[in-house]
Protein backbone atom coordinates (compact mmCIF):
# COMPACT_ATOMS: atom_id res chain seq x y z
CA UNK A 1 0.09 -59.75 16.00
CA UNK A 2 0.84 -56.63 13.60
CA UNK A 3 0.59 -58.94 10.59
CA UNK A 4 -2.43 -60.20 11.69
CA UNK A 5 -4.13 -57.45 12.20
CA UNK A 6 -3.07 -55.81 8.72
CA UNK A 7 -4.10 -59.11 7.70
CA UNK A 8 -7.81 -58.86 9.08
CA UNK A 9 -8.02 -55.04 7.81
CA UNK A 10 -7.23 -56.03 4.69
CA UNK A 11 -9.59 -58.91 4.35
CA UNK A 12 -12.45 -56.38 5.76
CA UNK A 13 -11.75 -53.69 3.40
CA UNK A 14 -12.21 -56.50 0.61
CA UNK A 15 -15.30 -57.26 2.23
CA UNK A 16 -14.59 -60.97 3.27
CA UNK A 17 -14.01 -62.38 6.55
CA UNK A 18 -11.56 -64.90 6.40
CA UNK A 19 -12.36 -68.52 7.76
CA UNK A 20 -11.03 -70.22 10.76
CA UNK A 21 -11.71 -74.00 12.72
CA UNK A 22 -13.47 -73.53 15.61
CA UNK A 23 -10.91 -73.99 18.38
CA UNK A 24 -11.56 -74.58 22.53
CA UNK A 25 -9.97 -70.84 22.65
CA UNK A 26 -12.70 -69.04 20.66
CA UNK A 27 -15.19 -71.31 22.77
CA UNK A 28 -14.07 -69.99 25.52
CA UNK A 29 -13.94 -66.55 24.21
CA UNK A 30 -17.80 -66.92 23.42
CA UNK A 31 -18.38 -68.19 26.83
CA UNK A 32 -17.52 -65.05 27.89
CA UNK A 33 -19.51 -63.04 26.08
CA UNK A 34 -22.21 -64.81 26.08
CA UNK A 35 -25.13 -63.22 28.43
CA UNK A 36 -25.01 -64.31 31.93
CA UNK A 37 -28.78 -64.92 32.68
CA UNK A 38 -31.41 -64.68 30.11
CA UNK A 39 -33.35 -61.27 29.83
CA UNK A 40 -36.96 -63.28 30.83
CA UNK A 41 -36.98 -66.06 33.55
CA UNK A 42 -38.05 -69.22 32.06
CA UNK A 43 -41.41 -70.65 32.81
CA UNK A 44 -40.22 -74.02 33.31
CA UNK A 45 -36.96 -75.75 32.23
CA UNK A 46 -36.59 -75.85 28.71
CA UNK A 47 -35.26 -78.45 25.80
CA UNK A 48 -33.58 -76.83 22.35
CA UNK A 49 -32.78 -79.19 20.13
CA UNK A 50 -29.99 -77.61 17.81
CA UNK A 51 -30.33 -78.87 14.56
CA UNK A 52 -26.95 -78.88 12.37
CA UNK A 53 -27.46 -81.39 9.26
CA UNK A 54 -26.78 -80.03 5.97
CA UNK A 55 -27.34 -81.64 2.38
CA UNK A 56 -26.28 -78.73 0.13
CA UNK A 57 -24.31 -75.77 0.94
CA UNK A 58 -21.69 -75.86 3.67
CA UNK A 59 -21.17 -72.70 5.49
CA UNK A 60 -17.93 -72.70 7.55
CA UNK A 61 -19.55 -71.14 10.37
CA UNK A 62 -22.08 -73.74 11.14
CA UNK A 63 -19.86 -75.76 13.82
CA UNK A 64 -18.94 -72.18 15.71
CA UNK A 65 -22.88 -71.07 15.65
CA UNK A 66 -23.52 -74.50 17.21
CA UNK A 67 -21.41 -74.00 20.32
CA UNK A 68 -23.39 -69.99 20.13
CA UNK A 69 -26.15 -71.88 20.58
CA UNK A 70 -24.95 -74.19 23.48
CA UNK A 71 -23.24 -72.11 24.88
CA UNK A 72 -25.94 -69.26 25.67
CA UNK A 73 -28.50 -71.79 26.77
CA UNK A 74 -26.37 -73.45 28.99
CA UNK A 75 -24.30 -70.55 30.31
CA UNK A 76 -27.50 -68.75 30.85
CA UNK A 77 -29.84 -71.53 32.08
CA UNK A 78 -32.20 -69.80 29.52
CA UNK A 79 -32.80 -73.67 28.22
CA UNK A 80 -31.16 -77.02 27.74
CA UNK A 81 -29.70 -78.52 24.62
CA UNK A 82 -29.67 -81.62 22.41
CA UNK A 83 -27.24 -81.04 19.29
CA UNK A 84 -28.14 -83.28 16.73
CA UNK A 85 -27.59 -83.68 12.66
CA UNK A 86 -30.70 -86.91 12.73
CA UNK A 87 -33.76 -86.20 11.43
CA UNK A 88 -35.22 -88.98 13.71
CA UNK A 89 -35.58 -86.02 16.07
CA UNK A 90 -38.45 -85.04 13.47
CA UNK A 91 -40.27 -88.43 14.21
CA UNK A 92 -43.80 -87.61 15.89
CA UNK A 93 -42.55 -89.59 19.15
CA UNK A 94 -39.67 -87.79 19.63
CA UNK A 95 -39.96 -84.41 18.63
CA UNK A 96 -42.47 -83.55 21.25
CA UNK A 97 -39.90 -83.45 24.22
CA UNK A 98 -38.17 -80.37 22.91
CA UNK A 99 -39.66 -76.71 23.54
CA UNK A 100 -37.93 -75.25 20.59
CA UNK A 101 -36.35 -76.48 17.03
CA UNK A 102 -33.44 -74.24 16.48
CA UNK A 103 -32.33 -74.64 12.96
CA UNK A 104 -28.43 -73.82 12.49
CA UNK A 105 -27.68 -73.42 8.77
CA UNK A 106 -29.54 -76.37 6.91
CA UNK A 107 -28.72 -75.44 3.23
CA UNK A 108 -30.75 -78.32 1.23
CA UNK A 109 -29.43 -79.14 -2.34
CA UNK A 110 -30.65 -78.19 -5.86
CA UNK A 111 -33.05 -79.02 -7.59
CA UNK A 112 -34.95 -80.11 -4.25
CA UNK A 113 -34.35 -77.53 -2.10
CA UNK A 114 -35.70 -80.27 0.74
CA UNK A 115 -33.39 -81.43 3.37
CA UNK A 116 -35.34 -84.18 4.86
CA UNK A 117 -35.91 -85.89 0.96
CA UNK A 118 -31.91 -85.05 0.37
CA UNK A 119 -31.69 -87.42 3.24
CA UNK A 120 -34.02 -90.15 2.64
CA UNK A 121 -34.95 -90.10 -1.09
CA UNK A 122 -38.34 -90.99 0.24
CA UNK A 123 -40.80 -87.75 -0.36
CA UNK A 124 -43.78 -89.52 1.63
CA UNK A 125 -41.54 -89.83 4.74
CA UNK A 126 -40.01 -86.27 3.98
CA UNK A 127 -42.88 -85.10 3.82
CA UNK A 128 -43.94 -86.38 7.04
CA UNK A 129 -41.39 -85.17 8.89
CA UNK A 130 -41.53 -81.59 7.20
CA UNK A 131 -45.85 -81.73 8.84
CA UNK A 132 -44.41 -83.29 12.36
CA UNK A 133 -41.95 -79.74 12.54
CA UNK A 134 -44.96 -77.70 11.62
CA UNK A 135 -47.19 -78.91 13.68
CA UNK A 136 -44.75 -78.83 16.71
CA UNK A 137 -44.41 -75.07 16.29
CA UNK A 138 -48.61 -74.65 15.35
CA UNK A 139 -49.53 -76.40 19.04
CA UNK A 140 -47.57 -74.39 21.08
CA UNK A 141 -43.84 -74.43 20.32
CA UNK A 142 -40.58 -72.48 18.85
CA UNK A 143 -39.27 -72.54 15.89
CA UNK A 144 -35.69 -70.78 15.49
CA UNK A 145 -33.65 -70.25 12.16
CA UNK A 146 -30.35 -68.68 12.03
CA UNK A 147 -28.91 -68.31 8.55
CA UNK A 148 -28.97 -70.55 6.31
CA UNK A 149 -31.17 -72.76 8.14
CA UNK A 150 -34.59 -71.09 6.10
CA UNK A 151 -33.28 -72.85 2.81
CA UNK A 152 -33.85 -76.28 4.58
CA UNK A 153 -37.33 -76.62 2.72
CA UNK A 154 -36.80 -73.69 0.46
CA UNK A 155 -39.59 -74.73 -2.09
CA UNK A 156 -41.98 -75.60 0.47
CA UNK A 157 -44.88 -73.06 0.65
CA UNK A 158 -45.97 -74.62 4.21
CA UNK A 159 -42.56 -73.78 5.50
CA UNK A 160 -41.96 -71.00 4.06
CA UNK A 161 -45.21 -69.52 5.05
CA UNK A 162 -44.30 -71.08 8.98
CA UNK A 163 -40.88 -69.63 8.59
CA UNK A 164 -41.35 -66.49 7.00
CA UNK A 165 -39.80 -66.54 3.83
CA UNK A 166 -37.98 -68.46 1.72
CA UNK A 167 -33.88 -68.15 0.15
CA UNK A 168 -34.12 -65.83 -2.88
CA UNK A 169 -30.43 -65.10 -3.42
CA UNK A 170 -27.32 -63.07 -2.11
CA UNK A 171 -24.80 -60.83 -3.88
CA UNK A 172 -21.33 -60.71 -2.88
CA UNK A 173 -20.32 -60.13 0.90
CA UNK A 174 -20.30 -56.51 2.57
CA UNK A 175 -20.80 -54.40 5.39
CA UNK A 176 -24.30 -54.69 6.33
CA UNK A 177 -26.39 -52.51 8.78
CA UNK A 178 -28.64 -53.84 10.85
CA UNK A 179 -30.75 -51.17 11.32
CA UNK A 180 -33.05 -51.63 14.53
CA UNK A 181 -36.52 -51.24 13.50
CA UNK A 182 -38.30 -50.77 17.71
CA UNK A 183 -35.41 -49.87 20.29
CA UNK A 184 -37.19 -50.34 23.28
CA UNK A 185 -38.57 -54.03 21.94
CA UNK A 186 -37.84 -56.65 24.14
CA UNK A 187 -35.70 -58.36 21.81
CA UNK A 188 -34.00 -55.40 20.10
CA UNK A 189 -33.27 -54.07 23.17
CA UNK A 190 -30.08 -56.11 23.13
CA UNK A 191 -28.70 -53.35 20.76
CA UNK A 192 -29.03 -50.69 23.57
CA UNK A 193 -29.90 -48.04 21.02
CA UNK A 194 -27.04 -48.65 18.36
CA UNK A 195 -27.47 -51.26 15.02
CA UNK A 196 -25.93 -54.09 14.28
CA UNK A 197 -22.94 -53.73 11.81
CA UNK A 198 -20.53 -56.49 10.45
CA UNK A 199 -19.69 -58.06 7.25
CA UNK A 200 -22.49 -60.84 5.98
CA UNK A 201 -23.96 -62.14 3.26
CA UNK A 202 -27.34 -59.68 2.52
CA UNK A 203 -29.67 -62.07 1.79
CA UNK A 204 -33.00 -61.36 -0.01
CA UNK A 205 -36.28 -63.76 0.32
CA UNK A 206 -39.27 -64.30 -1.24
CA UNK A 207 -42.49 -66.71 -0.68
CA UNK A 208 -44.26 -66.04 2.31
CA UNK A 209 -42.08 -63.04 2.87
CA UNK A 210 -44.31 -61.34 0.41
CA UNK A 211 -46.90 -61.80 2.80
CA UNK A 212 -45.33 -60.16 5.33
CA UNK A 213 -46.96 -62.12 8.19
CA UNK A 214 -44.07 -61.25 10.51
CA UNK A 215 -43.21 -58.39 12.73
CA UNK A 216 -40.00 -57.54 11.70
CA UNK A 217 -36.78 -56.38 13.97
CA UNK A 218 -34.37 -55.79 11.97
CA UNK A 219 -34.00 -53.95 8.46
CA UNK A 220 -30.57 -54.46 6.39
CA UNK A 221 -29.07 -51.03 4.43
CA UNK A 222 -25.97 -51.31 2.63
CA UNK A 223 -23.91 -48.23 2.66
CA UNK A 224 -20.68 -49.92 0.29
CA UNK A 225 -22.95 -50.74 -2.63
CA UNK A 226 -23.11 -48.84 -5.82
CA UNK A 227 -26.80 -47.22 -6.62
CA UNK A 228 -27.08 -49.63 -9.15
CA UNK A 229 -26.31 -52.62 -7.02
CA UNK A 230 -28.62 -51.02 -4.71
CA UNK A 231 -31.66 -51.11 -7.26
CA UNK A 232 -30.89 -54.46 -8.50
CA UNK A 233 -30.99 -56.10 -5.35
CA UNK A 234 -34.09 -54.48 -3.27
CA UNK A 235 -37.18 -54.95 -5.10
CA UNK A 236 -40.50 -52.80 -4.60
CA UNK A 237 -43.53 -53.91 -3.48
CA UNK A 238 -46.76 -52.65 -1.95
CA UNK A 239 -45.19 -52.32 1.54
CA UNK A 240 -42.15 -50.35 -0.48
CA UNK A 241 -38.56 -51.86 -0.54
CA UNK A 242 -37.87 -54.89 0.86
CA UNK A 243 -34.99 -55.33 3.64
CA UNK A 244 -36.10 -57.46 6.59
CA UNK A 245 -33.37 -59.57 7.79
CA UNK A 246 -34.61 -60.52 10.91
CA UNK A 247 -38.37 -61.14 12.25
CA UNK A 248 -40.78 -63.20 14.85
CA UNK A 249 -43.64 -64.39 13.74
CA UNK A 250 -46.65 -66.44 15.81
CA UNK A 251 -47.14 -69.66 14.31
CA UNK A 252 -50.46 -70.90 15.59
CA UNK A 253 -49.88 -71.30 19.08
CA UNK A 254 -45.87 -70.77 18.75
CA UNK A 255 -43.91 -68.79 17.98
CA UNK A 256 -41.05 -68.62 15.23
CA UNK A 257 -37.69 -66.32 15.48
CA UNK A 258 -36.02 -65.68 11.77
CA UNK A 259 -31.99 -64.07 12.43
CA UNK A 260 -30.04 -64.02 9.12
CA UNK A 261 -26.71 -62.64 10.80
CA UNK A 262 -24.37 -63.93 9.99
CA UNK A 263 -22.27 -65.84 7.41
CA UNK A 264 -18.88 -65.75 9.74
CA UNK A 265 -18.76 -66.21 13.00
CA UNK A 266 -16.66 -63.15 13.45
CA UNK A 267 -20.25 -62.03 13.82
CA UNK A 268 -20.47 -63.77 16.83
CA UNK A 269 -17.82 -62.24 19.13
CA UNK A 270 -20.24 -58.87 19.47
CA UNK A 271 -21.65 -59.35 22.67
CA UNK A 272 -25.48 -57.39 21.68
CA UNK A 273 -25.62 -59.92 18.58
CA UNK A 274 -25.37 -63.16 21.13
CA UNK A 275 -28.44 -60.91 23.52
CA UNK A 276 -30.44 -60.28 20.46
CA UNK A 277 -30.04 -64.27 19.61
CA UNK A 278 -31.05 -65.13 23.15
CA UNK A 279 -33.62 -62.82 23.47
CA UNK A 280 -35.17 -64.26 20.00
CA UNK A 281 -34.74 -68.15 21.85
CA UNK A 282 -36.41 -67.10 24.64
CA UNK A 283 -39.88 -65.50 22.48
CA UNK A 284 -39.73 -69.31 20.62
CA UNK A 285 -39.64 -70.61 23.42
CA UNK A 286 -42.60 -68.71 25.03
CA UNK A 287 -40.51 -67.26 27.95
CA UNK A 288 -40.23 -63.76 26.22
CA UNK A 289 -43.19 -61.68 25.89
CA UNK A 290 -43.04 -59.00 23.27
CA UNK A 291 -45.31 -57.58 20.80
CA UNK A 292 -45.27 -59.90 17.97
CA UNK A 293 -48.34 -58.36 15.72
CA UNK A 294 -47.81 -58.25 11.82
CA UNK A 295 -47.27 -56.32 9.27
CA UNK A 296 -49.88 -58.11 7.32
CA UNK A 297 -50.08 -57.27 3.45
């Protein structure tokens, strides 16, 4: 136990988590941290289907943020699940049964940047099922993305603009501060007054994000890195520097929840993270009323 924790020091003070399988032990572990009733009572029973294909970049975390995501709809009764890598889901005749899309890491590859032509090497039909996605969340329903999961059509202006942003880059791995933006807001509220701090990727976007037709929640400072690493990753614009990490958005009728934390699922053993992930389900899913209004340009 000594070695390992001199182990995990270590690895923190180099600024990278290591990477472990996901086990039944650190299921359970999340099932016990995991909230035990969702902050709004839902509506009506509700249908997530968790989304896990990827085409390009593998994060290790992906199967551990799956069970998060299982495991806090079910442990909760917040909503059901369907955990799926097909993109047949995306079909107009069957996406319609689910409430909310919640995306779990779904790097595409390069050049493309477009999971569902990775997939099929047919752009008509990728294109298709890119509009069917859409125009689930513009009638109505939720759209979540955790991660990775908003490079999945990273050179598509539609979904970028539905999503938020798009992928610009990351620089190495470090302590990142989620800074909580509202306190008292529905969502943030998971915090209870503190921000979120762990080691992640700090990942920077562009596309719609320059819009900024979100209302952010979270904003991402980065005490370990140099002034110059500072400058050369946040970038000025006419709403100043840039840090959003995590955001809703409406969508039409729905509603869209954006949560870049986290790279490792270390991440995921904070019990405030796994409320502020709920809490950001529940708004997609149109059982959480907050104020969603945007920052606009």
């Amino acid at each position: 136990m000594i070695i390992a924790v001199i182990a995990l020091a270590a690895s923190v003070a180099a600024q990278v988590l290591p990477e472990f399988e996901l086990t039944e032990e650190w299921e359970a572990k999340i099932e016990g941290l995991a909230p035990e009733r969702p902050l709004a009572e839902p509506k009506k029973k509700r249908l997530a289907l968790v989304f896990n294909l990827i085409t390009g970049y593998n994060h290790w975390c992906t199967p551990h943020m799956t069970e998060v995501a299982r495991i806090m709809g079910e442990k909760s009764g917040a909503y059901d699940v369907v955990v799926s890598d097909d993109i047949a889901h995306f079909e107009k005749e069957n996406i319609w049964k689910f409430d909310a899309i919640v995306l779990i890491n779904n790097c595409s590859k390069n050049p493309e940047r477009n999971l569902f032509y990775d997939k099929l090497g047919d752009r008509e039909k990728a294109n298709e099922l890119e509009a069917n996605l859409i125009d689930h969340v513009a009638k109505g329903n939720g759209l979540v993305g955790f991660h990775g999961a908003i490079l999945m059509q990273n050179t598509s202006k539609a979904f970028s603009e539905t999503m938020g942003g798009s992928f610009h880059y990351h620089p190495r791995q470090t302590r990142v501060v989620g800074k909580v933006l509202e306190k008292d807001h529905p969502i943030s509220s998971a915090f209870k007054g503190e921000d979120l701090v762990h080691i992640d990727e700090p990942y920077r976007f562009n596309g719609a994000y320059s819009k900024f037709n979100f209302h952010p929640l979270l904003e991402m400072e980065l005490p370990d890195f140099t002034p110059e690493e500072q400058s050369t990753l946040f970038s000025r614009s006419e709403k100043g520097i840039v840090r959003y990490i995590s955001w809703i958005k409406p969508h039409g009728e729905g509603r869209v929840f954006y949560c870049s934390p986290s790279h490792n699922a270390q991440s995921f053993e904070n019990p405030k993270l796994l409320q502020f992930m709920l809490n950001g389900i529940q708004y997609a899913l149109g059982d959480l009323e907050c104020d969603d209004s945007v920052l606009g340009r």
